[in-house]
Protein backbone atom coordinates (compact mmCIF):
# COMPACT_ATOMS: atom_id res chain seq x y z
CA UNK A 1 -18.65 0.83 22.69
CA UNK A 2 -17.48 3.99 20.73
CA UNK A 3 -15.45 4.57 17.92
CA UNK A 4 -13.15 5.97 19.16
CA UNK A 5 -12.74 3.05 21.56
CA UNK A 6 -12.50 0.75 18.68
CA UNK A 7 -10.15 2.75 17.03
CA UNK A 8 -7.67 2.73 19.81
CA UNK A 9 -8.24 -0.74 21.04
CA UNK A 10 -7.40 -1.71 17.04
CA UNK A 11 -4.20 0.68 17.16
CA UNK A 12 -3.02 -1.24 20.20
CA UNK A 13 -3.80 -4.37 18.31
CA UNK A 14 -1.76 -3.11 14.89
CA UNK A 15 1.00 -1.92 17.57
CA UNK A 16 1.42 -5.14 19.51
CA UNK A 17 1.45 -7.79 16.17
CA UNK A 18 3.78 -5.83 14.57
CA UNK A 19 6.32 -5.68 17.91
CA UNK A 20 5.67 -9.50 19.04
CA UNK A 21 4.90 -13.16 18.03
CA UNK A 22 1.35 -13.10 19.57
CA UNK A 23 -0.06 -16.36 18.86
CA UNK A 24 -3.16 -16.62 19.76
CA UNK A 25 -6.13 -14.34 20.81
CA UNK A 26 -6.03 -15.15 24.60
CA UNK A 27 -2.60 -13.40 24.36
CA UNK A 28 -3.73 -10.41 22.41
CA UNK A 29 -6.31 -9.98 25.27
CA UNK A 30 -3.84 -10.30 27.68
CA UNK A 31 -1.46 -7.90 26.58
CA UNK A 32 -3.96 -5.31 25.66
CA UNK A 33 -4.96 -5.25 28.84
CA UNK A 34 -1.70 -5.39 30.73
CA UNK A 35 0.06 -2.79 28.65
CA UNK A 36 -2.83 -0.46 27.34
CA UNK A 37 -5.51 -1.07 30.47
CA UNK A 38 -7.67 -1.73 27.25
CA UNK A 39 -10.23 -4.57 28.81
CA UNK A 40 -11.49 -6.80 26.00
CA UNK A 41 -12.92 -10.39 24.96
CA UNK A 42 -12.11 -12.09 22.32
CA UNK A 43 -15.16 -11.80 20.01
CA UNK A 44 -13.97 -8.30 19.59
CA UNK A 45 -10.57 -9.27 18.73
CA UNK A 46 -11.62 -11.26 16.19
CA UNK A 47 -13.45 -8.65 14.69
CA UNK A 48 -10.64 -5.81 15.01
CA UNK A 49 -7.89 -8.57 13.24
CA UNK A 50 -10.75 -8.93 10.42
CA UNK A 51 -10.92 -5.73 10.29
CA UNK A 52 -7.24 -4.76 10.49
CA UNK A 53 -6.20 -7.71 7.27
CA UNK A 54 -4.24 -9.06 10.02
CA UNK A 55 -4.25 -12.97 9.94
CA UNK A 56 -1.78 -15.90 10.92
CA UNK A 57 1.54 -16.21 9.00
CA UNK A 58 4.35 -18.61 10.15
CA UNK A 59 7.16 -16.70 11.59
CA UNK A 60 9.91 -19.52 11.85
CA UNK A 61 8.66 -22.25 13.33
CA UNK A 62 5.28 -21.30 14.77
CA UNK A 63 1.87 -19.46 13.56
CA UNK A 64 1.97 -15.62 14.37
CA UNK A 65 -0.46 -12.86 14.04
CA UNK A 66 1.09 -10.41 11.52
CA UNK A 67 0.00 -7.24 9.73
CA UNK A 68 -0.74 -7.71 5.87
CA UNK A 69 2.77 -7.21 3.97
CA UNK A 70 2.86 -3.70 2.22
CA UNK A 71 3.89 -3.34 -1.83
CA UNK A 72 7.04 -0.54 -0.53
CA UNK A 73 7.27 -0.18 -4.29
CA UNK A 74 3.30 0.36 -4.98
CA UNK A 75 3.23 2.52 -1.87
CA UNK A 76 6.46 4.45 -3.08
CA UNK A 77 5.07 5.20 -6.54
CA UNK A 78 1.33 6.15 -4.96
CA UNK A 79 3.32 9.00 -2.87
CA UNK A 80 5.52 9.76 -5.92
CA UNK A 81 3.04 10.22 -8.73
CA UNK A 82 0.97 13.26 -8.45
CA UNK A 83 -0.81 13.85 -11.82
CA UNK A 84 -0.71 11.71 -15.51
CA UNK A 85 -2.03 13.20 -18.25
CA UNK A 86 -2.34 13.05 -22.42
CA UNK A 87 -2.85 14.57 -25.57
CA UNK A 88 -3.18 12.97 -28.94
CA UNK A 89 0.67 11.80 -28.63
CA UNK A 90 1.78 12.06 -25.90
CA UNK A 91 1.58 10.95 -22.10
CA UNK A 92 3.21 13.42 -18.97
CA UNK A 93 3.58 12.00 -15.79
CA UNK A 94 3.84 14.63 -12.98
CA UNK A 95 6.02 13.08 -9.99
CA UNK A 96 7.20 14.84 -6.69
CA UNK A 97 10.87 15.84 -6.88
CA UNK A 98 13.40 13.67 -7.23
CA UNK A 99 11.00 10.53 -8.13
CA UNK A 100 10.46 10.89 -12.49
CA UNK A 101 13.87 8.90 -12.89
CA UNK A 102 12.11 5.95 -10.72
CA UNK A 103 8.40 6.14 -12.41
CA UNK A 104 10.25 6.06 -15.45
CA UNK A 105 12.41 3.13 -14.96
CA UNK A 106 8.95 1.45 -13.65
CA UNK A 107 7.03 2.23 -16.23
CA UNK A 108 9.95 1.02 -18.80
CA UNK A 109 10.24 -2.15 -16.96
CA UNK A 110 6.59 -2.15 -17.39
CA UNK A 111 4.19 -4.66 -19.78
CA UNK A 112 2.34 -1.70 -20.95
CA UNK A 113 2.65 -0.80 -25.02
CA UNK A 114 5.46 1.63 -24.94
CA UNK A 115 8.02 3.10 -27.06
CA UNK A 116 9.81 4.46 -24.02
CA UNK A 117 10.31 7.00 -21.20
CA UNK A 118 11.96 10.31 -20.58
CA UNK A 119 12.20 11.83 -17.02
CA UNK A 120 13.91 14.56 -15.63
CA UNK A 121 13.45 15.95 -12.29
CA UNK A 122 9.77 15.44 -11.78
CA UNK A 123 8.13 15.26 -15.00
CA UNK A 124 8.18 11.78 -17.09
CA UNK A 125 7.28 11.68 -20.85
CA UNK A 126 5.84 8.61 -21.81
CA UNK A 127 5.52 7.88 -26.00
CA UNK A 128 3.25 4.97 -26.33
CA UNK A 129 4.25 2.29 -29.41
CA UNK A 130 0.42 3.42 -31.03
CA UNK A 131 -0.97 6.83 -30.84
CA UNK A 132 -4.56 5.03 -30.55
CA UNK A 133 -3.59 3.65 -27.08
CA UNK A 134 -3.04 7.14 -25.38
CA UNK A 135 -6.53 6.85 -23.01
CA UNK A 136 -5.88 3.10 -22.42
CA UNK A 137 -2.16 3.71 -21.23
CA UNK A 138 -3.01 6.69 -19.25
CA UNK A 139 -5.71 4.92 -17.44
CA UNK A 140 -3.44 1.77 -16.75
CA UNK A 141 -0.48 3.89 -16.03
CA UNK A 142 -2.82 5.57 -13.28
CA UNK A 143 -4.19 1.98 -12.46
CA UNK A 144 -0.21 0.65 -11.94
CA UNK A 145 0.44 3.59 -9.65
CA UNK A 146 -2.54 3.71 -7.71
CA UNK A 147 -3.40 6.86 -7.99
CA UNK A 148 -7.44 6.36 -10.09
């Protein structure tokens, strides 16, 4: 079997957990092949929901197969932080439009060792509480967003 194969045969998979309770793999097999004309076993399956991070989570009353749950605010500041960078004092945060005001109040609400945060538009000036800290801070501010 070819990539490509695999790849659509796990897009059909990603597609149909996140639509429907499938419960089991005999279903998943099922459906691929009455709705994609994607002819499987279940050995594969089980090697495409590995793959995927999809597993079994209870949905109500019963097991489900279900994508892995997404960090929206992770993913948010991933897409919103484009650049962080220092100097001896000071630490500037580069955002996309509209998104310092948000890094900011993250990186206030943060446990890192700040004095504080100014943003504007799309740049965020971080002051850390000791000038000595500057590399640390920058690196764990670029760990926290996801962007190292």
């Amino acid at each position: 079997m070819d990539k490509k194969e695999v790849k659509n045969r796990q897009a059909a998979i990603a597609e149909l957990v996140s639509e429907r309770d499938v419960q089991d793999q005999k279903e998943l097999v099922d459906l691929l092949e009455d709705i994609y004309g994607i002819e499987t076993n279940q050995s594969a399956i089980s090697r495409d929901l590995r793959a995927l991070g999809i597993s079994k989570r209870p949905i109500g009353d019963k097991l489900v197969y279900a994508p892995k749950a997404v960090d929206v605010q992770k993913e948010l500041l991933r897409k919103a932080v484009k650049n962080v960078v220092y100097n001896n004092s000071l630490i500037v945060v580069k955002t996309a439009a509209g998104f310092a005001d948000m890094v900011g109040d993250f990186l206030d609400d943060s446990k890192l060792e700040l004095l504080g945060t100014i943003a504007g538009e799309n740049t965020v000036f971080v002051s850390p509480r000791e000038e000595k800290n500057i590399k640390k801070i920058a690196r764990q501010i670029r760990n926290l967003v996801g962007i190292e």
